[in-house]
Protein backbone atom coordinates (compact mmCIF):
# COMPACT_ATOMS: atom_id res chain seq x y z
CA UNK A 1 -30.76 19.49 -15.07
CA UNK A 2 -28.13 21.83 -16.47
CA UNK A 3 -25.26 22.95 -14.74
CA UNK A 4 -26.61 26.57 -14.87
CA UNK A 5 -29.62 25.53 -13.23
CA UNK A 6 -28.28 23.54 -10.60
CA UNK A 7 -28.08 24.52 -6.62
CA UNK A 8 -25.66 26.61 -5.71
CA UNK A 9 -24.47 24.74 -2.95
CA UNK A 10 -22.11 22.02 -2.15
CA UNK A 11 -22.12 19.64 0.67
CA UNK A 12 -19.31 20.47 2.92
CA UNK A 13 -17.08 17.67 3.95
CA UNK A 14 -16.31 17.23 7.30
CA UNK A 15 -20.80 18.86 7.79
CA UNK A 16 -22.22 17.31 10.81
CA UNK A 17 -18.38 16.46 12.40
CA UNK A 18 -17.40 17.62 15.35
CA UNK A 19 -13.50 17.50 16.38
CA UNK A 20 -10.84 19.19 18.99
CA UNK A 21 -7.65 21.15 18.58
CA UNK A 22 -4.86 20.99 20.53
CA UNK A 23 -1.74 22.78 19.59
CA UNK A 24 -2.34 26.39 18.68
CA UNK A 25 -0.33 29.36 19.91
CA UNK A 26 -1.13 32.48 17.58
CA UNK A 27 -2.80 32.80 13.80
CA UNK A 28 0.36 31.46 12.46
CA UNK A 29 -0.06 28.06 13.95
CA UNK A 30 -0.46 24.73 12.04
CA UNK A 31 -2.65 23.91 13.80
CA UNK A 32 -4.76 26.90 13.31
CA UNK A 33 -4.86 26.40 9.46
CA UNK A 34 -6.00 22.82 9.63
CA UNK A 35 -8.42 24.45 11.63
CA UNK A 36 -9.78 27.05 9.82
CA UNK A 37 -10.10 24.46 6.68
CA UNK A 38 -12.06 21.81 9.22
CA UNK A 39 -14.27 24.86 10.38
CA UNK A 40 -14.79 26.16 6.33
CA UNK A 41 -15.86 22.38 5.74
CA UNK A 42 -18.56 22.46 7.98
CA UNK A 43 -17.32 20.91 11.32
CA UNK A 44 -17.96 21.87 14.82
CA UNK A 45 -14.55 22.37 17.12
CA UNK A 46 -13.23 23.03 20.50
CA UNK A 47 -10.34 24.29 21.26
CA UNK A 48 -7.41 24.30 23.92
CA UNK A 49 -4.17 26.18 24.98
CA UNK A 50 -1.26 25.73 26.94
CA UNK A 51 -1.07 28.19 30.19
CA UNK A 52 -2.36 31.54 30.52
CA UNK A 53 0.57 33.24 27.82
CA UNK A 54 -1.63 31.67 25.25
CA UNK A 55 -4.74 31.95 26.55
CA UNK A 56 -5.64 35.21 25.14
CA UNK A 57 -4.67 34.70 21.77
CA UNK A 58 -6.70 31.26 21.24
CA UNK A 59 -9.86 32.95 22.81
CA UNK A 60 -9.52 35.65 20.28
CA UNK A 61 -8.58 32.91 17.46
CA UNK A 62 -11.17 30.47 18.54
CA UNK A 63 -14.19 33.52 18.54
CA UNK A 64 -13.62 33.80 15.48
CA UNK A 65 -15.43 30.50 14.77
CA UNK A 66 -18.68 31.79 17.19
CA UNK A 67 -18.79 32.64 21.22
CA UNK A 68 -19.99 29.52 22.03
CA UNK A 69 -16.69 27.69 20.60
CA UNK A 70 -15.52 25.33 23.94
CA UNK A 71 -11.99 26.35 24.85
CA UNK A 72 -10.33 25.01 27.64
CA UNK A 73 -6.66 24.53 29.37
CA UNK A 74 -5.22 21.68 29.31
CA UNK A 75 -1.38 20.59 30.15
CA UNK A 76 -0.83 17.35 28.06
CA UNK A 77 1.74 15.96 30.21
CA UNK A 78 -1.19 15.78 33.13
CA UNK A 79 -3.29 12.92 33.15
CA UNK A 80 -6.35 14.99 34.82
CA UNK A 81 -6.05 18.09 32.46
CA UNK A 82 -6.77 15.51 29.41
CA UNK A 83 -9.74 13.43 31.15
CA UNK A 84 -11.41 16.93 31.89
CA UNK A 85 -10.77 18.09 28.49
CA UNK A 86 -12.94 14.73 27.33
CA UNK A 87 -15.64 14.65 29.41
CA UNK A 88 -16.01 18.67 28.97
CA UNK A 89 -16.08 18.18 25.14
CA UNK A 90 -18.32 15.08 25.55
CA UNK A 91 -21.07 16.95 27.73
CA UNK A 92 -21.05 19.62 25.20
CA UNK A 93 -20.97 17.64 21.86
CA UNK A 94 -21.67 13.89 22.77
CA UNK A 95 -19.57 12.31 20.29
CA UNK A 96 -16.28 13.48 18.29
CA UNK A 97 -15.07 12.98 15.08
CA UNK A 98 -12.03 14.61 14.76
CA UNK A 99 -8.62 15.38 16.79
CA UNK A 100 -5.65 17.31 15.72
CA UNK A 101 -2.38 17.08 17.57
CA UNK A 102 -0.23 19.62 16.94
CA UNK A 103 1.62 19.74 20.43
CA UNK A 104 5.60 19.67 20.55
CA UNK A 105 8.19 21.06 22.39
CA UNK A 106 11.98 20.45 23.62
CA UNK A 107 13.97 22.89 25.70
CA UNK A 108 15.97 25.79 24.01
CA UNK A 109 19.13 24.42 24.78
CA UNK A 110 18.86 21.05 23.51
CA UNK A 111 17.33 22.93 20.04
CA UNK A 112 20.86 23.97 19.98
CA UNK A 113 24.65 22.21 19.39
CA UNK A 114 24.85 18.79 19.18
CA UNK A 115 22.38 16.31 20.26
CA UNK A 116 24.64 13.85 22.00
CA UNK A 117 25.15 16.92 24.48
CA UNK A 118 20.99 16.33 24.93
CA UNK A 119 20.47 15.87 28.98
CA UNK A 120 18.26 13.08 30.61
CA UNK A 121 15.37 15.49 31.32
CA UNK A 122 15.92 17.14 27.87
CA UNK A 123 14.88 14.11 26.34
CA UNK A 124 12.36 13.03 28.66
CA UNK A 125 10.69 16.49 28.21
CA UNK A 126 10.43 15.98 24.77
CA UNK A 127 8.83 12.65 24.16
CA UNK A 128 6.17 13.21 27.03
CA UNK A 129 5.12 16.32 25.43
CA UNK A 130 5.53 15.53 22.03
CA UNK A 131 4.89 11.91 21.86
CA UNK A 132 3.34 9.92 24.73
CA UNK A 133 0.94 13.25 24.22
CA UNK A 134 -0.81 11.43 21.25
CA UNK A 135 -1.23 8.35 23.03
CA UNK A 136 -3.00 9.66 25.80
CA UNK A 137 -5.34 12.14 23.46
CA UNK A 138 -5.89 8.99 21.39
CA UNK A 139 -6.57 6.73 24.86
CA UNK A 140 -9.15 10.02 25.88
CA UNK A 141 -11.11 10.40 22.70
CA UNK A 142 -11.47 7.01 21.66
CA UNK A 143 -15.17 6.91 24.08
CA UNK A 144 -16.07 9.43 22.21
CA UNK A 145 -15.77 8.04 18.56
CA UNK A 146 -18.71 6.03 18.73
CA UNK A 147 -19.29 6.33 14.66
CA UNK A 148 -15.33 6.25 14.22
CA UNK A 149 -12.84 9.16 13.45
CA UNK A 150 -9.61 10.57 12.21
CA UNK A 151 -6.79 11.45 14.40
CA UNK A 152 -4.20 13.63 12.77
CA UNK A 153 -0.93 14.40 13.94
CA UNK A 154 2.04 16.73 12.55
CA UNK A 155 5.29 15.64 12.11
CA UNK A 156 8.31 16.52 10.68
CA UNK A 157 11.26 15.41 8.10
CA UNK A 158 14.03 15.10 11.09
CA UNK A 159 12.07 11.99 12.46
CA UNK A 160 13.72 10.36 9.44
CA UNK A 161 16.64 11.55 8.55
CA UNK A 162 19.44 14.09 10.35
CA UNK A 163 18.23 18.00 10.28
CA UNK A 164 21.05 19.53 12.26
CA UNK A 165 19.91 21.16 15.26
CA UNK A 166 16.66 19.61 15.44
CA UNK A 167 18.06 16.71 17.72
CA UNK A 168 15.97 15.54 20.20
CA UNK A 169 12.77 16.78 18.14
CA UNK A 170 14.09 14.79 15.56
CA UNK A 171 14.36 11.58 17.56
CA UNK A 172 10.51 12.62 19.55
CA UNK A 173 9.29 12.90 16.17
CA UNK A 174 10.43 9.19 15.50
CA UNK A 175 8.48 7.97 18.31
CA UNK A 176 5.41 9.94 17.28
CA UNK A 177 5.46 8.56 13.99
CA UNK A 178 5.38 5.28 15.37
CA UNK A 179 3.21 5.78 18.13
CA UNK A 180 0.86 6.85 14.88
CA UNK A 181 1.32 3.37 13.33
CA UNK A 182 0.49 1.33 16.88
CA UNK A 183 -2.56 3.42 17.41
CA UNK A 184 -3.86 2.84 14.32
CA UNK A 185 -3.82 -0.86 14.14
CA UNK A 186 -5.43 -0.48 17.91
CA UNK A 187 -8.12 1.51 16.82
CA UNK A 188 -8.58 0.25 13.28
CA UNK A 189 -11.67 -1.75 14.25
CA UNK A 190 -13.58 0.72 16.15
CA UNK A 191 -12.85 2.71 12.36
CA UNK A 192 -10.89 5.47 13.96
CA UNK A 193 -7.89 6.73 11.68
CA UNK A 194 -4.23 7.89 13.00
CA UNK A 195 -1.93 9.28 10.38
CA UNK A 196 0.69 12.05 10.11
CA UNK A 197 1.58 15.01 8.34
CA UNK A 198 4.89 15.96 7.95
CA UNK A 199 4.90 19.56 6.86
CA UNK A 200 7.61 21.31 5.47
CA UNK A 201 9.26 24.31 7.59
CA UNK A 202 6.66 26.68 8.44
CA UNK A 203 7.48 30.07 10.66
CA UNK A 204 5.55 29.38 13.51
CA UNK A 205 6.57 30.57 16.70
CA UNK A 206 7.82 26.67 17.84
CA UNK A 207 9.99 26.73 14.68
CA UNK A 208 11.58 30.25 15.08
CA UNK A 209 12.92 28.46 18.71
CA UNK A 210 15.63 25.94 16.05
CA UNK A 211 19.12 27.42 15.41
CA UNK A 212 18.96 27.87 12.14
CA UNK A 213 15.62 28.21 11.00
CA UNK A 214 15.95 30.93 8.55
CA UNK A 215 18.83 28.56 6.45
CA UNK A 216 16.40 25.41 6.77
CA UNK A 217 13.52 27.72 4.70
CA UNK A 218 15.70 29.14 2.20
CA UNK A 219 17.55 25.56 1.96
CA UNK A 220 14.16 24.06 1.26
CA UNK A 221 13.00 26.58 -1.22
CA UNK A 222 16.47 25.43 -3.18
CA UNK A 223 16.36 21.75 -3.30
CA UNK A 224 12.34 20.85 -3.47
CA UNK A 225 11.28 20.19 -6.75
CA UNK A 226 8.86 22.41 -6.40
CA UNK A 227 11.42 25.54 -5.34
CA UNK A 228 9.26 26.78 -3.13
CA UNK A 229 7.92 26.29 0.64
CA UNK A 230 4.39 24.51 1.70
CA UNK A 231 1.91 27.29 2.42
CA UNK A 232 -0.23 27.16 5.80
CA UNK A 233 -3.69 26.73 3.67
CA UNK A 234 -2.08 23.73 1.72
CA UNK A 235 -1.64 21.56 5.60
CA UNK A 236 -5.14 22.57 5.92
CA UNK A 237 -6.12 21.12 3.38
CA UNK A 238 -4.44 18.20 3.67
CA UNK A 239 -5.51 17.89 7.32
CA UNK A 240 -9.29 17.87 5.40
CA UNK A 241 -8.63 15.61 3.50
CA UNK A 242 -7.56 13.26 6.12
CA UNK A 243 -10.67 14.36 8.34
CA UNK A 244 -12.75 13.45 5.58
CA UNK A 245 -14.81 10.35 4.31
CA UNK A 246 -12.16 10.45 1.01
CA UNK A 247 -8.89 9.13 3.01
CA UNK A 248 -11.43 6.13 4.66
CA UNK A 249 -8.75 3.68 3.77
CA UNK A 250 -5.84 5.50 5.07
CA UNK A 251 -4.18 4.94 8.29
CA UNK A 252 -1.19 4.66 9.63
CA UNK A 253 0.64 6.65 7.80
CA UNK A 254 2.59 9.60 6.81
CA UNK A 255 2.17 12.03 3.89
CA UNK A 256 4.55 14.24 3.38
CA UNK A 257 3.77 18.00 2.42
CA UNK A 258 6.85 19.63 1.87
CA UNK A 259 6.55 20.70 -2.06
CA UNK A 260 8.31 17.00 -3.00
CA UNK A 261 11.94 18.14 -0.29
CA UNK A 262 11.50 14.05 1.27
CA UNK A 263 11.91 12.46 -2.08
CA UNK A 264 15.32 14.32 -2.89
CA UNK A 265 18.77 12.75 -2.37
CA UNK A 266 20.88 15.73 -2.73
């Protein structure tokens, strides 16, 4: 067969997956790339937002996908929000694939001066919601991934080293990144994947709340070899990737997609 007479048609690669989102806020999400590039390859996703505020702008994100797309509420840092979420998205699919925590946040103030000023609750705040968070999703979808699956989770360069003004993040980031590596060996056998993506700055509406934020993209956009900044579609495609049957022997890990910035010493 010639290539001019071949199908026009490629299999898609996440076709027949199904998978849940938790994380987005408006179109300029993360999340909500990764999403878009797991829905363009084929696979089937609910959704779910934080509080009424956001409600209205993932129904109209989430229609977008059909009016059948499952959306639902959930609160990460309640036990019963997450074990509704999972048996609501296993009545309606009966197995998942796919999970993509994008969920982080610190209060205002402690996104602000110095971090040893951070308060108890500060820093409690921040790992429940943006750690423990993936432990629990991980604990409520592994039922679910009967044939196996891939968990992603976003993280960012200030787990690793300093970012100024990033402070507590930073250090909640650290324990996501590991909570990524313990999960994975965990789950490993049941061939469910855990692995991080630590994005470059992106201006999403949880990044415009850092002091500084404007200096961190133009800082970036100096010193990457690249000299520019990671585009939304490039962390979905990444996040595909990951999803898909061609990272099957990665776990545990983090890949960094931040147009080379990590590798740079000054």
């Amino acid at each position: 067969m010639t290539a001019k007479s071949q199908p026009n048609k490629t299999m898609s690669s996440l076709a027949g997956k199904t998978g849940i989102v938790f994380g987005v806020a408006n179109k300029r999400s993360i999340a909500w790339a990764i999403a878009q590039a797991w829905h363009k390859a084929g696979a089937k996703l609910a959704f779910t937002y934080q509080g009424e505020r956001l409600k209205e702008n993932v129904e109209e994100l989430a229609g977008t996908f059909g009016s059948d797309t499952l959306l639902m509420p959930c609160d990460v840092t309640k036990d019963e929000d997450i074990a509704r979420v999972f048996s609501d998205v296993g009545a309606k699919f009966g197995k998942l694939n796919l999970l993509l925590h994008s969920v982080a946040f610190a209060p205002k103030e402690a996104l602000e001066g110095l971090f040893i000023n951070t308060t108890r609750e500060a820093y409690r705040v921040a790992h429940d919601i943006s750690a423990y968070s993936l432990v629990a999703l991980a604990r409520g979808a592994e039922p679910l991934m009967t044939e196996g699956g891939s968990i992603v989770a976003m993280s960012y360069y200030g787990a690793e080293k300093v970012v100024p003004h990033y402070n507590v993040m930073g250090v909640a980031k650290a324990s996501l990144e590991a909570s990524t590596r313990y999960l994975a060996y965990d789950l490993g056998p049941k061939k469910i994947r855990v692995n991080c993506i630590s994005a470059g700055p992106v201006n999403t509406l949880a990044a415009r709340g850092i002091a500084g934020f404007g200096d961190m993209l133009k800082h970036y956009e100096a010193h990457s070899p690249l000299k520019r900044n990671v585009l939304p579609d490039e962390l979905g495609a990444t996040g595909t990737f990951l999803a898909s049957d061609g990272a099957a022997a990665i776990t545990g890990q983090v890949l960094y997609v931040d147009c080379g910035y990590q590798i740079m010493g000054m």
